[in-house]
Protein backbone atom coordinates (compact mmCIF):
# COMPACT_ATOMS: atom_id res chain seq x y z
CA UNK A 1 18.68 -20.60 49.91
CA UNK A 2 20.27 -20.17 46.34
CA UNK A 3 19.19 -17.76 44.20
CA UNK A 4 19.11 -17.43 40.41
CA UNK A 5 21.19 -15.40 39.00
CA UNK A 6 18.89 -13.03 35.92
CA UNK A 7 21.90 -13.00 33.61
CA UNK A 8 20.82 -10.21 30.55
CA UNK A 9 19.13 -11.10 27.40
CA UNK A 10 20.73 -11.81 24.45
CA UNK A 11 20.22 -9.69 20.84
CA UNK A 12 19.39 -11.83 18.36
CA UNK A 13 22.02 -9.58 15.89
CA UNK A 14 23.78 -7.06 17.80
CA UNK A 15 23.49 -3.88 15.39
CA UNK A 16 24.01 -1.40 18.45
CA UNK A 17 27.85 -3.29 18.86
CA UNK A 18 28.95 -3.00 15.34
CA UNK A 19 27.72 0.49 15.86
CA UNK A 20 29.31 1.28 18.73
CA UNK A 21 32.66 0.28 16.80
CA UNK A 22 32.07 2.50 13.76
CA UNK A 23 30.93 5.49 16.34
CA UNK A 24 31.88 9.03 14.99
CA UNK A 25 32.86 7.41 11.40
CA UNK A 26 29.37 6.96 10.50
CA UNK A 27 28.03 10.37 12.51
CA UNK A 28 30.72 12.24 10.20
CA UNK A 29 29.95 10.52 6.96
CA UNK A 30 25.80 11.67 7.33
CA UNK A 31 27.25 14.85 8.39
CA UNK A 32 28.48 15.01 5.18
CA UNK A 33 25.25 14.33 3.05
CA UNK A 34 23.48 16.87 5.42
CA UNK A 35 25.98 19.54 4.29
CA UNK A 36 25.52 18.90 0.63
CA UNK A 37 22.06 18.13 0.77
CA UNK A 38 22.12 15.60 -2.19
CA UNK A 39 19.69 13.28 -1.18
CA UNK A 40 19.17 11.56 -4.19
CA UNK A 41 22.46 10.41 -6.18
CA UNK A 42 24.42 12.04 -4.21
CA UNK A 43 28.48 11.22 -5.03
CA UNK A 44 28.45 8.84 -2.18
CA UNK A 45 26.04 6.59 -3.95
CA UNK A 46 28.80 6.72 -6.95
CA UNK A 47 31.66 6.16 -4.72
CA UNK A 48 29.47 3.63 -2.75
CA UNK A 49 28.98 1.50 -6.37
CA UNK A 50 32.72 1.84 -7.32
CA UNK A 51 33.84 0.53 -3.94
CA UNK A 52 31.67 -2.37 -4.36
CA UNK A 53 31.66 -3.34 -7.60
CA UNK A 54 35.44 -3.25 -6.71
CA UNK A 55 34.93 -5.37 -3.69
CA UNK A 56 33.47 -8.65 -4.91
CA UNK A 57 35.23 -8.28 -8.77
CA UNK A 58 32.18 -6.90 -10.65
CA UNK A 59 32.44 -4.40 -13.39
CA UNK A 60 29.23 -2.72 -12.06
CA UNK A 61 27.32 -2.40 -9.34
CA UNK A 62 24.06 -0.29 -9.83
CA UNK A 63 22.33 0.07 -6.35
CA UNK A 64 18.44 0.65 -6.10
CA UNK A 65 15.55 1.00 -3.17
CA UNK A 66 15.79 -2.64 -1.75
CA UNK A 67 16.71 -6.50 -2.49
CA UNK A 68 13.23 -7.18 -3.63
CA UNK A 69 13.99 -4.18 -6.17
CA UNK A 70 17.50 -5.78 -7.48
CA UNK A 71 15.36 -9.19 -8.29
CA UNK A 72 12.72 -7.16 -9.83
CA UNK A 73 15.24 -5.01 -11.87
CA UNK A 74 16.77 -7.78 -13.33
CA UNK A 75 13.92 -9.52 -14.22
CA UNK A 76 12.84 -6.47 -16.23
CA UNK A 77 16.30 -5.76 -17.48
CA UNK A 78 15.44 -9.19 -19.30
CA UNK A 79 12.13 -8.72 -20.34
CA UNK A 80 10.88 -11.90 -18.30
CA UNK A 81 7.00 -11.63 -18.28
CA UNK A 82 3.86 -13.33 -18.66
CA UNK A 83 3.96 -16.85 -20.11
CA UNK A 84 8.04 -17.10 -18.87
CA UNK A 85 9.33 -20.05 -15.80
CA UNK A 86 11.31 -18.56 -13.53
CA UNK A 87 13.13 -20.92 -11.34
CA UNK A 88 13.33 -20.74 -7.70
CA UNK A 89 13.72 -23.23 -4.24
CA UNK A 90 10.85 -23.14 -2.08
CA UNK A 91 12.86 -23.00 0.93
CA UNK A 92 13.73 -19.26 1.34
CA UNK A 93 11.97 -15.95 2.08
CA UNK A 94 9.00 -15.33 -0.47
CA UNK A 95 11.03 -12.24 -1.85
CA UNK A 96 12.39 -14.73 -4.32
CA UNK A 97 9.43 -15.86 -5.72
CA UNK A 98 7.57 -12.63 -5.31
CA UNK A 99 9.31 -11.06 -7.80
CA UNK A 100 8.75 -13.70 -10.73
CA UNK A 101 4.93 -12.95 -9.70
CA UNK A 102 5.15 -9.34 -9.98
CA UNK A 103 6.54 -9.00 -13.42
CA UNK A 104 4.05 -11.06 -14.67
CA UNK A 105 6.08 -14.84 -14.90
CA UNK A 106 5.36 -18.38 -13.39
CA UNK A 107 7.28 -18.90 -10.06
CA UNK A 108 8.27 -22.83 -10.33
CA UNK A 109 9.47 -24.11 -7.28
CA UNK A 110 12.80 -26.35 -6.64
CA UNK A 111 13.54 -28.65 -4.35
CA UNK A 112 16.51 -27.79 -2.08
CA UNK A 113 19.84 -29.43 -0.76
CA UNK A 114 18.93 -31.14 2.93
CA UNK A 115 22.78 -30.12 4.04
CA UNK A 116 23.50 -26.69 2.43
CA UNK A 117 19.69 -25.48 2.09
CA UNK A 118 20.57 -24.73 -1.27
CA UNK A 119 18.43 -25.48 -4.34
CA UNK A 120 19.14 -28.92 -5.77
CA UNK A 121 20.25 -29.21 -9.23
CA UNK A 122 18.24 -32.66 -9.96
CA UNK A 123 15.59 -31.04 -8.22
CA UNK A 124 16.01 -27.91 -10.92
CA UNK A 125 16.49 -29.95 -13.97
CA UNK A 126 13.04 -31.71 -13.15
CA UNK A 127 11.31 -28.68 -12.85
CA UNK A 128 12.29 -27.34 -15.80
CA UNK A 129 10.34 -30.62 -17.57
CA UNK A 130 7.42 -29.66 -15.45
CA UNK A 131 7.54 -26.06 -16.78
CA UNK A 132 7.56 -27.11 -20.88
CA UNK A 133 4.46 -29.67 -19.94
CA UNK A 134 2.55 -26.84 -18.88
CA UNK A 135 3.18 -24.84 -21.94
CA UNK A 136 5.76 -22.35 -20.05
CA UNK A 137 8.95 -20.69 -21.50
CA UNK A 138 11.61 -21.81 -18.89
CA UNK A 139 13.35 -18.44 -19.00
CA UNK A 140 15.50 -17.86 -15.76
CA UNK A 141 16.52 -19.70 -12.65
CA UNK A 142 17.63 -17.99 -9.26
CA UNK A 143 19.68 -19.36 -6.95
CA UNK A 144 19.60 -18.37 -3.88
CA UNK A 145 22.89 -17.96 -1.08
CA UNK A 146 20.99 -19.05 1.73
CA UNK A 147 22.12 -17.70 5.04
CA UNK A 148 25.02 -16.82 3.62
CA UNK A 149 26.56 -20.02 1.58
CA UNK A 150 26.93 -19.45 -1.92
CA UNK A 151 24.68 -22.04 -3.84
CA UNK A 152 26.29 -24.56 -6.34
CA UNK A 153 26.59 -22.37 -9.04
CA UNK A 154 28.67 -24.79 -11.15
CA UNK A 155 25.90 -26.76 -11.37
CA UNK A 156 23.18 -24.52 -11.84
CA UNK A 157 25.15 -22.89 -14.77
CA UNK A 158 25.46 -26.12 -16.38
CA UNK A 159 21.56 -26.70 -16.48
CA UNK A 160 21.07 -22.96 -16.99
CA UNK A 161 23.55 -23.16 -20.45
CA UNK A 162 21.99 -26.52 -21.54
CA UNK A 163 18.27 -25.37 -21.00
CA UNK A 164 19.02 -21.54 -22.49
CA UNK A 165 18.41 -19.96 -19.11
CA UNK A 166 19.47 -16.62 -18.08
CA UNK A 167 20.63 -17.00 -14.00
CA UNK A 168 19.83 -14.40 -11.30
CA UNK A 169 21.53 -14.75 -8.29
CA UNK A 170 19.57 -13.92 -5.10
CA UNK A 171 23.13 -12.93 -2.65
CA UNK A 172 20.47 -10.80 -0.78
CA UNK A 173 21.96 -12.86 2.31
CA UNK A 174 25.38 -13.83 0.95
CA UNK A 175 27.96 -11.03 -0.50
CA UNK A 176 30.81 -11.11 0.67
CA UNK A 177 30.63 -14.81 0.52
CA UNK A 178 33.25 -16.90 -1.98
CA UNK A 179 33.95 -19.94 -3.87
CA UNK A 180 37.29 -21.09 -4.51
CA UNK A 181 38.74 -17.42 -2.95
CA UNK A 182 36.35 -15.66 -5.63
CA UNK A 183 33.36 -13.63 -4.27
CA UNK A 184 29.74 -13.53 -5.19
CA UNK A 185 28.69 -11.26 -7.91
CA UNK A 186 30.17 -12.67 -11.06
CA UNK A 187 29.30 -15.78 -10.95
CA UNK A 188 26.22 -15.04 -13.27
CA UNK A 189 25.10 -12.66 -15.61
CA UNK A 190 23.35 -10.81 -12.38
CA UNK A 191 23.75 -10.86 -8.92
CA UNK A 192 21.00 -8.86 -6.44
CA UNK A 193 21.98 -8.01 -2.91
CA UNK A 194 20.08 -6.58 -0.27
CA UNK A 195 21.10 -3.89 2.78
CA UNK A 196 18.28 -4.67 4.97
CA UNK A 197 19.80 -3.70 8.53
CA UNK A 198 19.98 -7.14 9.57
CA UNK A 199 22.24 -8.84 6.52
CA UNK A 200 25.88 -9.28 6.84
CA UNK A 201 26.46 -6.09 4.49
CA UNK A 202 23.53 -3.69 6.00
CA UNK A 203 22.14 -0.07 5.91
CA UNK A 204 20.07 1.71 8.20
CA UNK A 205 16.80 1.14 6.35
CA UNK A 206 16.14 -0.54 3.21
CA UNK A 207 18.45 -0.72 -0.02
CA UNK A 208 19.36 -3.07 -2.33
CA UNK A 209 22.07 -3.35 -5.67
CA UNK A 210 22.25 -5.26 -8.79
CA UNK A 211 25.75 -6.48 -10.10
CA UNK A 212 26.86 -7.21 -13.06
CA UNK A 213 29.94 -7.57 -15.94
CA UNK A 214 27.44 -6.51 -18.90
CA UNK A 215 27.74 -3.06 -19.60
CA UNK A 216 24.14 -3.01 -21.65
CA UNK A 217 22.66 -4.71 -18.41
CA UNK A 218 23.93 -1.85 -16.23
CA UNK A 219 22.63 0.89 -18.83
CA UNK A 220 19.26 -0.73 -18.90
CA UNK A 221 19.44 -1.05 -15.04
CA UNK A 222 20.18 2.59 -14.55
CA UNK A 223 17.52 3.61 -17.14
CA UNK A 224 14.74 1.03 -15.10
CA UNK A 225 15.24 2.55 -11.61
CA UNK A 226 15.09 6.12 -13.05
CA UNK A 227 11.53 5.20 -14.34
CA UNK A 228 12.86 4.00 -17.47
CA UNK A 229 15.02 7.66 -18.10
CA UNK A 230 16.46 7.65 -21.72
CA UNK A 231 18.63 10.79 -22.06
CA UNK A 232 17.12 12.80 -19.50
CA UNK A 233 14.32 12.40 -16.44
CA UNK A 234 11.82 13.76 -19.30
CA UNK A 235 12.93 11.27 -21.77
CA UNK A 236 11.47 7.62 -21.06
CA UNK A 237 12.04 5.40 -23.40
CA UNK A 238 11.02 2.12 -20.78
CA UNK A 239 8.66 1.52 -18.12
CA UNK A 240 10.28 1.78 -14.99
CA UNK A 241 10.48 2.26 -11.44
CA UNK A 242 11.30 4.58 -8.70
CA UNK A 243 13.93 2.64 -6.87
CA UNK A 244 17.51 4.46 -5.91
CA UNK A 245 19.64 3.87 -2.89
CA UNK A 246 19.47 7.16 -1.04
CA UNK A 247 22.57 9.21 -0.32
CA UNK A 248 22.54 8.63 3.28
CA UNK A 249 22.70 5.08 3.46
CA UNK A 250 25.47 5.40 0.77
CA UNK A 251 27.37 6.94 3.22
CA UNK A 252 26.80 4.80 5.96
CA UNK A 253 27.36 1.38 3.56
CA UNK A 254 30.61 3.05 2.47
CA UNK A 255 31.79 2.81 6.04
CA UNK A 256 30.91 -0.30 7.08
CA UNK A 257 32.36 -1.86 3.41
CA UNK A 258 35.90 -0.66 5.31
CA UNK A 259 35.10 -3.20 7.97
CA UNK A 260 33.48 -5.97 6.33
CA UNK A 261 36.50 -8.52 5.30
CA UNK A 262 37.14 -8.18 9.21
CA UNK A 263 33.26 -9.08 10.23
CA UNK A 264 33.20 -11.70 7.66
CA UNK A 265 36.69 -13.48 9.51
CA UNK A 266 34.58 -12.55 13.16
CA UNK A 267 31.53 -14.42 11.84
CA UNK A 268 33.46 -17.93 10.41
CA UNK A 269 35.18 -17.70 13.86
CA UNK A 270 31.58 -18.05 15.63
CA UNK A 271 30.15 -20.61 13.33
CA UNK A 272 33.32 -22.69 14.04
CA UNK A 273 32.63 -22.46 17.90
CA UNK A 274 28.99 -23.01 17.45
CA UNK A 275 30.17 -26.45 15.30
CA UNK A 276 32.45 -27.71 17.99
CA UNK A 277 30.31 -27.44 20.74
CA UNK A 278 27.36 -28.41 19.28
CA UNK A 279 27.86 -31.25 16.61
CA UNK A 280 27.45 -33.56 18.57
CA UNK A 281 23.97 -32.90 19.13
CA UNK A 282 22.40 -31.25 16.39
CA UNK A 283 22.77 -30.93 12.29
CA UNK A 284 24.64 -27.87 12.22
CA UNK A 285 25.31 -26.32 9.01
CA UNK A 286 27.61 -27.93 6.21
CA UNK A 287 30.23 -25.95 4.43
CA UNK A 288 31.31 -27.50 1.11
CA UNK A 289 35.04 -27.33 0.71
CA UNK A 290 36.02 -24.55 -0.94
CA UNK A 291 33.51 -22.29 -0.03
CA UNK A 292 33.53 -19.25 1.94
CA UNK A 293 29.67 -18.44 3.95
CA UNK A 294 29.41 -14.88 5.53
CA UNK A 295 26.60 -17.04 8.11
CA UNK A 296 23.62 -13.98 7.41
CA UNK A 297 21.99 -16.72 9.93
CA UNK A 298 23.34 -19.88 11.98
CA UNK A 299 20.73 -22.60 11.40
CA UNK A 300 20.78 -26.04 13.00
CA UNK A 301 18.54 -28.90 12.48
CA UNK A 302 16.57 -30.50 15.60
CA UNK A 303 14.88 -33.48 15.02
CA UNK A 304 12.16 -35.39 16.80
CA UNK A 305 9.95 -32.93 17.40
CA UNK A 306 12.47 -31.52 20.34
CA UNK A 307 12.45 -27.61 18.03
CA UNK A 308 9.47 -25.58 19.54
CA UNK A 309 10.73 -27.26 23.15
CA UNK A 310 14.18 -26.08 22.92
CA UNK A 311 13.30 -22.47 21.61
CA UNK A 312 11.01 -22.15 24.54
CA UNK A 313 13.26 -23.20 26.77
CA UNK A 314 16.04 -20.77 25.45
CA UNK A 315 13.62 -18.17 25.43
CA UNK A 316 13.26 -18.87 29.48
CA UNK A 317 16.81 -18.28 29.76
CA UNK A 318 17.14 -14.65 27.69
CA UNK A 319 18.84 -16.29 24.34
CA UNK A 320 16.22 -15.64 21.41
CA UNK A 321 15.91 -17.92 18.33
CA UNK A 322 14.41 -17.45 14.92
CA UNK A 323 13.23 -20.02 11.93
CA UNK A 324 13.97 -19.07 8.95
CA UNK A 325 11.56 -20.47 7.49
CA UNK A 326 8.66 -22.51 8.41
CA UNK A 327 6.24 -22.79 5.53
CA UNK A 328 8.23 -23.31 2.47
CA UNK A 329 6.75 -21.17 0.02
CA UNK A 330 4.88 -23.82 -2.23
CA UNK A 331 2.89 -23.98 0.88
CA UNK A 332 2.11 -20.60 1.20
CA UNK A 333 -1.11 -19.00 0.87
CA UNK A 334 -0.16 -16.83 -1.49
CA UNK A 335 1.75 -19.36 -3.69
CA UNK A 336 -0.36 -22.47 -3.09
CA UNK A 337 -0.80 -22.55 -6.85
CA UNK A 338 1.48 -21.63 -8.50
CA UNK A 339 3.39 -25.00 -9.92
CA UNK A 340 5.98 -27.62 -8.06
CA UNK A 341 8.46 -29.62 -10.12
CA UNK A 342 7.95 -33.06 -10.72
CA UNK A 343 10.33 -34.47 -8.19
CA UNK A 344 8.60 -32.62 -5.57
CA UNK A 345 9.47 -30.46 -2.60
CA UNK A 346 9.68 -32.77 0.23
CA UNK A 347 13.27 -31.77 1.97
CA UNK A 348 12.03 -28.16 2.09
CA UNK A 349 9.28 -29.72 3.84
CA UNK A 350 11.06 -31.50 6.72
CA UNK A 351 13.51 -28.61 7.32
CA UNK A 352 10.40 -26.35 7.84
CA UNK A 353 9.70 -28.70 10.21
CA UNK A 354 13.28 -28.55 11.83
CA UNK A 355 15.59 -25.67 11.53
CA UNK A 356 16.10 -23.18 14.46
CA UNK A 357 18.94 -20.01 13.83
CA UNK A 358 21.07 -19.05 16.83
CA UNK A 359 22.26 -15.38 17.51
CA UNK A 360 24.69 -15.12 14.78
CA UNK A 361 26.93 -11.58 14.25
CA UNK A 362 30.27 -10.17 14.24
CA UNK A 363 30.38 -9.31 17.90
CA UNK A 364 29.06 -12.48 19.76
CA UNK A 365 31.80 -12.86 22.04
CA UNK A 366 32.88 -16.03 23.73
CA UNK A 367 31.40 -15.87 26.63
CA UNK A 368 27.92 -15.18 25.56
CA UNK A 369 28.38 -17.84 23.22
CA UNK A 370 29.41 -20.48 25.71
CA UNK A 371 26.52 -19.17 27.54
CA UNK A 372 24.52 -20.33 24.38
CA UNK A 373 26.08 -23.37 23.64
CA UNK A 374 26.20 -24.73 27.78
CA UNK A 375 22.46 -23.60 27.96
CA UNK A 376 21.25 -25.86 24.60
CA UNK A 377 23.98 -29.15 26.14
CA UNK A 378 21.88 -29.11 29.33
CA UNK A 379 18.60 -29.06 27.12
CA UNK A 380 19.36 -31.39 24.29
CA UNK A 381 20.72 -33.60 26.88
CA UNK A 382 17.85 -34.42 28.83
């Protein structure tokens, strides 16, 4: 009588392995920060900003509490408020349209690209019609990297100029990414990242970084996550927050930054097994020529109603799955009424409907991948 063979589960993102390869590195650089004691500011966070400002071709990097923090930084560093259109695709995580809520603007939501997820510039130009007719100030417009390609930024900047919008890019999934061998971060007048433990670029906890060439930007920046501090912590000449990077996941960022163009070249190298074993089957993920994705997720699209099937069935054989995301965020309870552009949101409709991500990291080896791919070619084929 054969018997199965329990082969071992799968992690979804393998933090333990890319911690495992950084082993005493990391143990030595906390060390550090414990012997100091400078919790707050510490010089790593300095050094940590330098490094990657330096990184991606920014003049500054200014780090803060979290991603959500970076998108609500900059959206004060601009003074966008109540009776302001902020711009934003409904098919991401509600972070992005969160923020526009919380400083007091109109989240507007954009249709999005059906091959690169990626908000849709005809989409976006629509929008910003619907915005005016409602007596809104179309003020800013943020892009968002989704899963880690870069959005069409030529594009967007070309709407943004012509319409007198400020763009905010939301890289919270994407640095490290490029476009044309030039890396997120400059390619608008701010760029927020996030080091959520589970992004391409992560801590371990929450933290977050705005980037930016403007050196009046990165004063007022500074000044807004110091609760507005003017010349000293006594002196407060805005209203601000409480929202730093601590020391100790300064430390640990500046050791993984050493590794990162490596994980980056590990990642591509999955997504281009994934893609040959699997396009024939499934929509897996387009990658514009020219531009570089750091694949924070590896999304497919399964049509016919065969998703929730195929999950479960994966899930049988110790390979998890994830959708990212399914309610687009103009469906969303808490967003329900807030406006739509004119041309509607129907694409971020149907890939609620259809996207599945795949384990997706720097140290999927081939084996467990072929373990992946052989285990969806006996499903889909059925």
């Amino acid at each position: 009588m054969n018997q199965r063979i329990e082969l071992p589960p799968i992690p979804f993102i393998d933090v333990a392995a890319q911690r495992r390869r950084l082993g005493s590195a990391v143990d030595e650089a906390i060390a550090r920060v414990l012997g100091h004691c400078r919790f707050i500011l510490g010089p790593e966070v300095g050094a940590f900003e330098a490094e990657l400002a330096a990184f991606c071709g920014a003049r500054h990097a200014v780090t803060c509490a979290s991603g959500t923090d970076a998108l609500v930084l900059a959206l004060r560093a601009k003074n966008v408020g109540p009776g302001d259109a902020v711009f934003c695709p409904s098919f991401t995580f509600c972070a992005t349209a969160e923020v526009a809520a919380l400083v007091g603007a109109t989240p507007v939501f954009v249709d999005v690209n059906p091959d690169t997820f990626n908000i849709d510039p005809q989409s976006l130009a629509a929008a910003i019609a619907t915005a005016r007719r409602l007596g809104l100030t179309p003020k800013a417009v943020i892009p968002v990297d989704l899963f880690g390609l870069p959005a069409d930024h030529a594009a967007v900047s070309a709407i943004a100029e012509a319409e007198n919008l400020f763009v905010l890019d939301d890289a919270a999934q994407a640095f490290g990414a490029s476009i044309d061998g030039r890396k997120l971060g400059t390619f608008s007048s701010m760029t927020a990242t996030s080091f959520f433990p589970a992004k391409p670029l992560g801590c371990y906890g929450d933290g977050g970084a705005v980037l930016t060439d403007d050196d009046g930007l990165a004063d007022t920046l500074r000044s807004l996550r110091m609760h507005g501090q003017g010349s000293d912590r006594y002196d407060n000449v805005r209203i601000g927050l409480a929202s730093r990077l601590d020391t100790v996941q300064a430390a640990v960022l500046r050791e993984k930054l050493k590794i990162f163009p490596e994980e980056i070249e590990a990642r591509n190298a999955v997504a281009r097994r994934y893609a040959q074993g699997l396009g024939d089957l499934v929509g897996v993920p387009a990658v514009p020529v020219g531009l570089v994705s750091v694949w924070a997720q590896y999304t497919i699209r399964v049509t016919n109603g065969r998703r929730d099937a195929l999950a479960a069935a994966l899930k049988s054989e110790g390979i998890p799955t994830a959708i990212y995301y399914p309610i687009p965020l103009h469906r969303q309870q808490a967003y329900k009424d807030y406006p739509v552009g004119d041309a509607g949101c129907a694409v971020s409709e149907r890939l609620a409907g259809e996207v599945i991500s795949l384990p997706m990291h720097a140290y999927l080896d081939a084996p467990t991948q072929d373990r992946i791919i052989d285990a969806m070619c006996r499903m889909l084929k059925r």
